[in-house]
C-alpha atoms as a PDB file:
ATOM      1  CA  UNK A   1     -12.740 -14.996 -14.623  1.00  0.00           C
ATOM      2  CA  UNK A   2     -14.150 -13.034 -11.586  1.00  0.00           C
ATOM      3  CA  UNK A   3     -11.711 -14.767  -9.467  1.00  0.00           C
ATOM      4  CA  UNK A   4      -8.825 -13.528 -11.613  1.00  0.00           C
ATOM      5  CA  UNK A   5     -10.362  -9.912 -11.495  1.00  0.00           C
ATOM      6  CA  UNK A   6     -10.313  -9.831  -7.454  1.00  0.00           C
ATOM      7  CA  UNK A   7      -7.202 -11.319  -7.897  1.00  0.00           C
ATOM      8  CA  UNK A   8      -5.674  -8.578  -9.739  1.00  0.00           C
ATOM      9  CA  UNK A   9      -7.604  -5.373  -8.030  1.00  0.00           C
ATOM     10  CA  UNK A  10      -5.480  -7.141  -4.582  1.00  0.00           C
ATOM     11  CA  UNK A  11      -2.422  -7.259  -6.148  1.00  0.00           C
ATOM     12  CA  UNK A  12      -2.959  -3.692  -7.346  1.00  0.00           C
ATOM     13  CA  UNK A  13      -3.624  -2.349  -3.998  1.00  0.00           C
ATOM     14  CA  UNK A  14      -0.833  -4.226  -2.686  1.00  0.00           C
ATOM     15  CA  UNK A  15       1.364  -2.490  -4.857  1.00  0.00           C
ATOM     16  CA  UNK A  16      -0.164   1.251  -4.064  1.00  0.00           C
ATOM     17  CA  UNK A  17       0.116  -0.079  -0.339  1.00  0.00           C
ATOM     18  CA  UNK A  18       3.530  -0.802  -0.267  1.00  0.00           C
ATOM     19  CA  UNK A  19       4.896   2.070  -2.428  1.00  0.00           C
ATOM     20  CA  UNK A  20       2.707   4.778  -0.055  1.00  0.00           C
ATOM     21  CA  UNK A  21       5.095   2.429   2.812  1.00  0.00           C
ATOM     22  CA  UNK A  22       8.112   3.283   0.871  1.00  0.00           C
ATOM     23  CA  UNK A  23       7.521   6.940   0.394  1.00  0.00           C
ATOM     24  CA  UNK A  24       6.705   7.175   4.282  1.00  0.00           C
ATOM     25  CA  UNK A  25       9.793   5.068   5.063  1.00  0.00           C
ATOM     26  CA  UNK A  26      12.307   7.186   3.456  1.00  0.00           C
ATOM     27  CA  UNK A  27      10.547  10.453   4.251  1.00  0.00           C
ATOM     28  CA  UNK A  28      10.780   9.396   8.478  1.00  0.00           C
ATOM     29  CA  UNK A  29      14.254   8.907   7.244  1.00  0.00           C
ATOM     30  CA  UNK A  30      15.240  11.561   5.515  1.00  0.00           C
ATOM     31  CA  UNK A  31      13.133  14.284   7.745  1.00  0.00           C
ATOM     32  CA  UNK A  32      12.505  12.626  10.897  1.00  0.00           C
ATOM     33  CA  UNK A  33       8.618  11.762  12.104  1.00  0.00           C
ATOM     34  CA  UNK A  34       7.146  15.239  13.067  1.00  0.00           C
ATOM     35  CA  UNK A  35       8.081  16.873  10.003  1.00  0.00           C
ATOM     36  CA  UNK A  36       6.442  14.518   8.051  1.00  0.00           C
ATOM     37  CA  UNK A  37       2.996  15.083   6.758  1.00  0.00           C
ATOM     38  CA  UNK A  38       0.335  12.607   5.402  1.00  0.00           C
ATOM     39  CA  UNK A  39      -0.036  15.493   2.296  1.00  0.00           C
ATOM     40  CA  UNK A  40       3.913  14.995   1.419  1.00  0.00           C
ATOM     41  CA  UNK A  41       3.774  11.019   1.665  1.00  0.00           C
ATOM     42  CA  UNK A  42       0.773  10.712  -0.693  1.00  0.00           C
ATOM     43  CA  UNK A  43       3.175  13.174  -2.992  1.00  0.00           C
ATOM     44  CA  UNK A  44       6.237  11.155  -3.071  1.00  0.00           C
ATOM     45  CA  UNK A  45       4.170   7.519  -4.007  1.00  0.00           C
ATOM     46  CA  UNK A  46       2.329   9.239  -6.444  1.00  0.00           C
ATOM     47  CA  UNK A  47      -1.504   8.859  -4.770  1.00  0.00           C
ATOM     48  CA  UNK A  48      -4.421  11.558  -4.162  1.00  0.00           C
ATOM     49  CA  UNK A  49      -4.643  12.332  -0.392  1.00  0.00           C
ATOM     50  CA  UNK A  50      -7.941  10.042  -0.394  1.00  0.00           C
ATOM     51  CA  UNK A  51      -6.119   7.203  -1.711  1.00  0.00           C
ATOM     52  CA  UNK A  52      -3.439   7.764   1.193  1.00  0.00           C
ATOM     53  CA  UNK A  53      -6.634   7.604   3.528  1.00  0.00           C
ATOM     54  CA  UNK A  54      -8.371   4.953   1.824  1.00  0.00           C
ATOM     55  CA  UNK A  55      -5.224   2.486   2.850  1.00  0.00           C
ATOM     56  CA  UNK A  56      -4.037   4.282   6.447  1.00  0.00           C
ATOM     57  CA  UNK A  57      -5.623   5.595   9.472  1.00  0.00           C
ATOM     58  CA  UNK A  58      -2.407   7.690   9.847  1.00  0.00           C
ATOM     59  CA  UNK A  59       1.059   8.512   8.220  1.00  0.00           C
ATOM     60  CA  UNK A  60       2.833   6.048  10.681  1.00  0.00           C
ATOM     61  CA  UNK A  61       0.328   3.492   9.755  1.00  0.00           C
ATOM     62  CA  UNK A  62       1.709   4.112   6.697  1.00  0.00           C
ATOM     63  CA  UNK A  63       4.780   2.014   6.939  1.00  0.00           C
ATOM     64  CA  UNK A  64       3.211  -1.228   8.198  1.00  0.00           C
ATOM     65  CA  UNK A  65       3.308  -3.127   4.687  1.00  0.00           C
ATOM     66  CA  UNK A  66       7.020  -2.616   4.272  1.00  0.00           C
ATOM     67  CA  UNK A  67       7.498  -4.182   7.683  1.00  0.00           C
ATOM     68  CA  UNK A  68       5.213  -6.832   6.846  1.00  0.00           C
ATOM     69  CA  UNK A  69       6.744  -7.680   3.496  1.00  0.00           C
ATOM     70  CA  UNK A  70      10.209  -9.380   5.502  1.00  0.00           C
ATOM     71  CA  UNK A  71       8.088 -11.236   7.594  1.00  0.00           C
ATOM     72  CA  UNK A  72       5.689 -12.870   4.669  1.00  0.00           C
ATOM     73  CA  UNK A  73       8.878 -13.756   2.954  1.00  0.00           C
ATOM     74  CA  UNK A  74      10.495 -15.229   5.796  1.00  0.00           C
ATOM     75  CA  UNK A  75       7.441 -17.624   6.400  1.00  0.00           C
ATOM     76  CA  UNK A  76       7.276 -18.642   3.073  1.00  0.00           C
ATOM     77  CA  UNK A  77      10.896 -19.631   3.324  1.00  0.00           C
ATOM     78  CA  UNK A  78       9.910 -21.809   6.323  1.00  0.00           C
ATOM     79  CA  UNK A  79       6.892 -23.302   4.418  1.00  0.00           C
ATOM     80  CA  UNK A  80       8.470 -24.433   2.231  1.00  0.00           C
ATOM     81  CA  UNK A  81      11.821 -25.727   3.538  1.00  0.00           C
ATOM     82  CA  UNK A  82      12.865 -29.426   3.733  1.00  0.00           C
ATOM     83  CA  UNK A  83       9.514 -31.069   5.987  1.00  0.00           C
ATOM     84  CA  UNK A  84      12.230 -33.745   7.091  1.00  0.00           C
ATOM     85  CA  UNK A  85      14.951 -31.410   8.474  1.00  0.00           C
ATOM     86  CA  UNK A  86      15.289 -30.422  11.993  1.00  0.00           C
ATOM     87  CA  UNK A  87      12.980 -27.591  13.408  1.00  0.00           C
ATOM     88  CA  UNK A  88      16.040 -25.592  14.562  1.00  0.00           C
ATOM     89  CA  UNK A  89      17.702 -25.801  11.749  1.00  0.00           C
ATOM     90  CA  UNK A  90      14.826 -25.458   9.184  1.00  0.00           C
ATOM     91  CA  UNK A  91      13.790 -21.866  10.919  1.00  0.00           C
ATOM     92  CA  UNK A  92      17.532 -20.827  10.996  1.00  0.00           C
ATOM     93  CA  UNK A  93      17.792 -21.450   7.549  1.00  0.00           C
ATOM     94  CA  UNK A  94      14.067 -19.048   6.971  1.00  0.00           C
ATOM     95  CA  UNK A  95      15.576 -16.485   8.928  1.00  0.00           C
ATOM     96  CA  UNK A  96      18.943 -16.038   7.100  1.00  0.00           C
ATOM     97  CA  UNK A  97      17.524 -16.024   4.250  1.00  0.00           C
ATOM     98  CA  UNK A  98      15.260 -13.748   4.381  1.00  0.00           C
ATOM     99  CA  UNK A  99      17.716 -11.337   5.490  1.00  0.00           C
ATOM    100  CA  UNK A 100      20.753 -12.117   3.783  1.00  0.00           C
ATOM    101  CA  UNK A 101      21.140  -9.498   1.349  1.00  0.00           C
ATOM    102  CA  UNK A 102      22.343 -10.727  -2.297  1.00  0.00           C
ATOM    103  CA  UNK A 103      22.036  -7.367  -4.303  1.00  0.00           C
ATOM    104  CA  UNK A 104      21.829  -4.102  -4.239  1.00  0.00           C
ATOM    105  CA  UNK A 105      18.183  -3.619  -3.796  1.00  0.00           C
ATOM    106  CA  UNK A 106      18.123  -6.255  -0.597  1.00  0.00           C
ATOM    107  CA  UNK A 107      20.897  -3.921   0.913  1.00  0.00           C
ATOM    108  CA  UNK A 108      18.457  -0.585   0.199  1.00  0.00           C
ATOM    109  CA  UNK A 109      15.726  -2.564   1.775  1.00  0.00           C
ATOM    110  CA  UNK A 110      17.662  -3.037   4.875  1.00  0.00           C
ATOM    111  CA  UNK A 111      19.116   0.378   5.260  1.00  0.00           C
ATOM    112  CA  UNK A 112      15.431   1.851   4.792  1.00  0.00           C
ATOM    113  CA  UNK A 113      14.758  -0.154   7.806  1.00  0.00           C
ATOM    114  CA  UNK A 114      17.776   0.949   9.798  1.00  0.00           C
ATOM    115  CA  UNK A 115      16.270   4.394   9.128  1.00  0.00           C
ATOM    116  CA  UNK A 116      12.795   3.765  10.025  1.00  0.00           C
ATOM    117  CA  UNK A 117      13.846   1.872  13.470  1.00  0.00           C
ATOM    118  CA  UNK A 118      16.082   4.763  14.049  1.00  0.00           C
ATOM    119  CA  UNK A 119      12.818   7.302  13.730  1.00  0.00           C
ATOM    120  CA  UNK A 120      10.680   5.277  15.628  1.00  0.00           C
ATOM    121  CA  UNK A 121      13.137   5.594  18.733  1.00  0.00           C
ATOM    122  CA  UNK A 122      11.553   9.227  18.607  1.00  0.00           C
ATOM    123  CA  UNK A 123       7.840   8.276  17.982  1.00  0.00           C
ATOM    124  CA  UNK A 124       5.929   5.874  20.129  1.00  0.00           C
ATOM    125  CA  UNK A 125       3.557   5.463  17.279  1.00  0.00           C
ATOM    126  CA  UNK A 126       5.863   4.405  14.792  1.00  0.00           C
ATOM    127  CA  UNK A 127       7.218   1.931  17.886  1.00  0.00           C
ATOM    128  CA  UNK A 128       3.733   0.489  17.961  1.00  0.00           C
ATOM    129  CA  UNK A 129       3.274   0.165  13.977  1.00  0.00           C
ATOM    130  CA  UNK A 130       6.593  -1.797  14.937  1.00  0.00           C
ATOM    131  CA  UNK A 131       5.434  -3.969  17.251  1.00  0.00           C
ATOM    132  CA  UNK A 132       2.011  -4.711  16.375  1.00  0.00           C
ATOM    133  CA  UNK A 133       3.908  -5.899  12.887  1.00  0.00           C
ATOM    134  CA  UNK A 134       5.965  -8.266  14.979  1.00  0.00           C
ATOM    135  CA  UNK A 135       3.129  -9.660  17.023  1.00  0.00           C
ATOM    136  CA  UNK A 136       0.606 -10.150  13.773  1.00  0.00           C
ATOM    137  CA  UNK A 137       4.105 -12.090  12.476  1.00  0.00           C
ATOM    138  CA  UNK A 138       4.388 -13.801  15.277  1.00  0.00           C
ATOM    139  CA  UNK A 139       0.302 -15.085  15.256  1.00  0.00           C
ATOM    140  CA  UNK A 140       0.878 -16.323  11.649  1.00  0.00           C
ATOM    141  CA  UNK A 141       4.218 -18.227  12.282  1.00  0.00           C
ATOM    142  CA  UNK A 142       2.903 -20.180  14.755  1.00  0.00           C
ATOM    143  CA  UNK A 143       0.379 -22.158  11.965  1.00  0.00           C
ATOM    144  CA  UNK A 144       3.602 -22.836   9.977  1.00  0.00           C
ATOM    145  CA  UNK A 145       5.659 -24.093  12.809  1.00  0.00           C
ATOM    146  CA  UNK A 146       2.427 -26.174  14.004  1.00  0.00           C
ATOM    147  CA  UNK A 147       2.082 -27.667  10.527  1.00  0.00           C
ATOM    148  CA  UNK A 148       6.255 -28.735  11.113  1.00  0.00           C
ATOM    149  CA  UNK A 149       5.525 -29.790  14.544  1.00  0.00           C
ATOM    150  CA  UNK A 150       4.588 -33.584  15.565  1.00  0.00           C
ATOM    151  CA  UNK A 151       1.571 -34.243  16.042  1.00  0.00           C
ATOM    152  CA  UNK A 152       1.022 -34.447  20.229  1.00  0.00           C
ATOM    153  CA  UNK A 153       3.526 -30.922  20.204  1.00  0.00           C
ATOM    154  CA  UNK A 154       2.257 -28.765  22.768  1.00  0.00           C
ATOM    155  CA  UNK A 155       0.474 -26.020  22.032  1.00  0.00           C
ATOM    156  CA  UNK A 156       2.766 -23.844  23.940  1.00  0.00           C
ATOM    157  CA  UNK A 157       6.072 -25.502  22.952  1.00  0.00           C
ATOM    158  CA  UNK A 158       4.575 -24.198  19.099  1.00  0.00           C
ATOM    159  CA  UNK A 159       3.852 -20.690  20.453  1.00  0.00           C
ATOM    160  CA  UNK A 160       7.195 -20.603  22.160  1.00  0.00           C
ATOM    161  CA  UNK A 161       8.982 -21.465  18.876  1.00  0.00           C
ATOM    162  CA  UNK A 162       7.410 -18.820  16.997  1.00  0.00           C
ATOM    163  CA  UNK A 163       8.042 -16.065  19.779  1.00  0.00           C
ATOM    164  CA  UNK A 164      11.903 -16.898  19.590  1.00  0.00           C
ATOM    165  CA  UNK A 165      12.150 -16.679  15.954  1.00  0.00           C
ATOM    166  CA  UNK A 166      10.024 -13.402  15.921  1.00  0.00           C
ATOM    167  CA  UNK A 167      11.550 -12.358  18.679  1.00  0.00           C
ATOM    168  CA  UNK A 168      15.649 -13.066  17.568  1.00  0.00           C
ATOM    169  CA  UNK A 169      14.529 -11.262  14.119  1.00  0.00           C
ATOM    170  CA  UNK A 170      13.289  -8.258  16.083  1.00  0.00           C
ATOM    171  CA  UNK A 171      15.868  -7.747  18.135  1.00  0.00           C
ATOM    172  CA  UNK A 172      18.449  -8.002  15.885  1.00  0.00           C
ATOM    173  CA  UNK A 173      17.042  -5.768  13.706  1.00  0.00           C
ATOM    174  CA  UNK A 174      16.992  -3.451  16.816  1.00  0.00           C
ATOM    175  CA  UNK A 175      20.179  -3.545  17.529  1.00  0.00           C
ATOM    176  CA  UNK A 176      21.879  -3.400  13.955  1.00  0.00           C
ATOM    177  CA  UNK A 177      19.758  -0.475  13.299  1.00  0.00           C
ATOM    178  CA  UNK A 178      21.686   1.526  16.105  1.00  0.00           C
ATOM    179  CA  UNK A 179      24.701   0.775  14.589  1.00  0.00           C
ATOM    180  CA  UNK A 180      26.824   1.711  11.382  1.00  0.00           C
ATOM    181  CA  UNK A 181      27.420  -1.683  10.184  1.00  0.00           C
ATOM    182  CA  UNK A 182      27.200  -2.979   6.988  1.00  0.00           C
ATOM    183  CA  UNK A 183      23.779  -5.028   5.926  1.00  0.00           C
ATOM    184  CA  UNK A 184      26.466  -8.020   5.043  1.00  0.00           C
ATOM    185  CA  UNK A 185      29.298  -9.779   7.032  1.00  0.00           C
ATOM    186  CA  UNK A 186      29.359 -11.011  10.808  1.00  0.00           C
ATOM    187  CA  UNK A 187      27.260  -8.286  12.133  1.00  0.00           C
ATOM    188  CA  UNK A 188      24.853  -7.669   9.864  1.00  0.00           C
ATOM    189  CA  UNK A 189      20.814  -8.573  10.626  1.00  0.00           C
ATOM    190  CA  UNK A 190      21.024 -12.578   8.897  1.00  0.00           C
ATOM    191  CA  UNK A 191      23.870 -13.208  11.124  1.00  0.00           C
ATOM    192  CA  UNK A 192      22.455 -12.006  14.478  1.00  0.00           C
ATOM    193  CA  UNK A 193      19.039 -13.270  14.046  1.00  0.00           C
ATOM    194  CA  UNK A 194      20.507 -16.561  13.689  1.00  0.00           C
ATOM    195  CA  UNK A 195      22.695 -16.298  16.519  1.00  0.00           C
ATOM    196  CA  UNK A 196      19.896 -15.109  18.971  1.00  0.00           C
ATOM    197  CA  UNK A 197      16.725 -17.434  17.685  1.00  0.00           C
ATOM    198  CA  UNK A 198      19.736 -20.566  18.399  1.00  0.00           C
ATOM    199  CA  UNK A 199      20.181 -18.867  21.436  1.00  0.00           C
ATOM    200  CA  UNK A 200      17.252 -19.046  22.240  1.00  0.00           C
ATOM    201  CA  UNK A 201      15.915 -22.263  20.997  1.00  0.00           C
ATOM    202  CA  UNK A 202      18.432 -24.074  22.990  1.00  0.00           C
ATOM    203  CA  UNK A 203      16.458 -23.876  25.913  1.00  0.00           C
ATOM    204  CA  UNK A 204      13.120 -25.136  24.082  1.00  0.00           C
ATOM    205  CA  UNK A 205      11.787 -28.320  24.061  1.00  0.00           C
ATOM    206  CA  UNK A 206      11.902 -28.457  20.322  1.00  0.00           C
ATOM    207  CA  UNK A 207      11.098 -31.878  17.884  1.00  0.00           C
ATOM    208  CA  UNK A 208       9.538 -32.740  15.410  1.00  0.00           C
ATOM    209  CA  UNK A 209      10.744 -33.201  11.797  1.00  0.00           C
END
């Protein structure tokens, strides 16, 4: 019963986490990062000011569980894909689908990103919320691509795999965001992730199952 209690206070302060993200997200959108004050994201989620601080060091700390959110979901994908189909192909298929966008609310998701990226290109501190996402991400992966590798995989041929796929997502991410194209069709984020982590993977000494 205990375990079910801690289990539900996380959950809850997941949830205030990532809607204090959201607020921030769409307010460096909407206002651009030095307008933006800690006092008018703990407004738009809804919090007390000591709740804001209770989560975040700072307001572009803020937006790290939003970033984080893609990247949890895109593992998951990859844990639990087919163990018997072909590295490459098993973290293609993670990475498209965690960015292929299949309603409305997947597209919002995306654009709120495009805005945030586009902020951060102003505000080395939102850059390094950014990148110290990706390189936590990129940590984590490499236990699920270990646990797909064969057993005498190098250690570095597993590190290298999960630095591509980070990488390709990142980047194309990057460079979408700089553009005005749709989050669907041939240019859109699931497309050019794919195309760079193949890329990319074609020089790797990849195997396994």
């Amino acid at each position: 019963m205990e375990t079910k209690a801690r289990t539900l206070t996380e959950r809850r302060k997941a949830a205030t986490q990532l809607d204090i993200a959201q607020a921030a997200a769409e307010l460096f959108t909407e206002l651009g990062p030095d307008a933006v004050t800690t006092e008018a994201i703990a407004q738009r989620a809804g919090v007390a000011l000591r709740t804001f601080y209770r989560y975040f060091r700072s307001k572009e700390d803020a937006v790290a569980p939003l970033l984080s959110v893609g990247a949890e979901g895109w593992r998951a994908l990859l844990a639990a894909a087919d163990p018997d189909a072909a590295p490459v192909d098993a973290i293609s298929a993670a990475i498209h689908g965690s960015l292929l966008v299949v309603d409305e609310s997947g597209a919002g998701g995306l654009l709120l990103i495009r805005g945030l990226l586009r902020a951060a290109q102003t505000d080395s501190a939102l850059r390094g919320v950014w990148f110290r996402v990706n390189g936590e991400s990129e940590d984590l992966l490499r236990v699920v691509v270990g646990e797909r590798a064969e057993p005498d995989a190098a250690p570095a041929t597993t590190a290298l795999v999960a630095a591509a796929a980070t990488a390709a997502i990142r980047i194309a991410l990057e460079v979408w965001a700089l553009t005005d194209d749709p989050p669907v069709g041939p240019a859109a984020p699931a497309e050019l992730a794919v195309a760079a982590f193949r890329a990319l993977a074609a020089g790797l000494p990849i195997s396994g199952r």
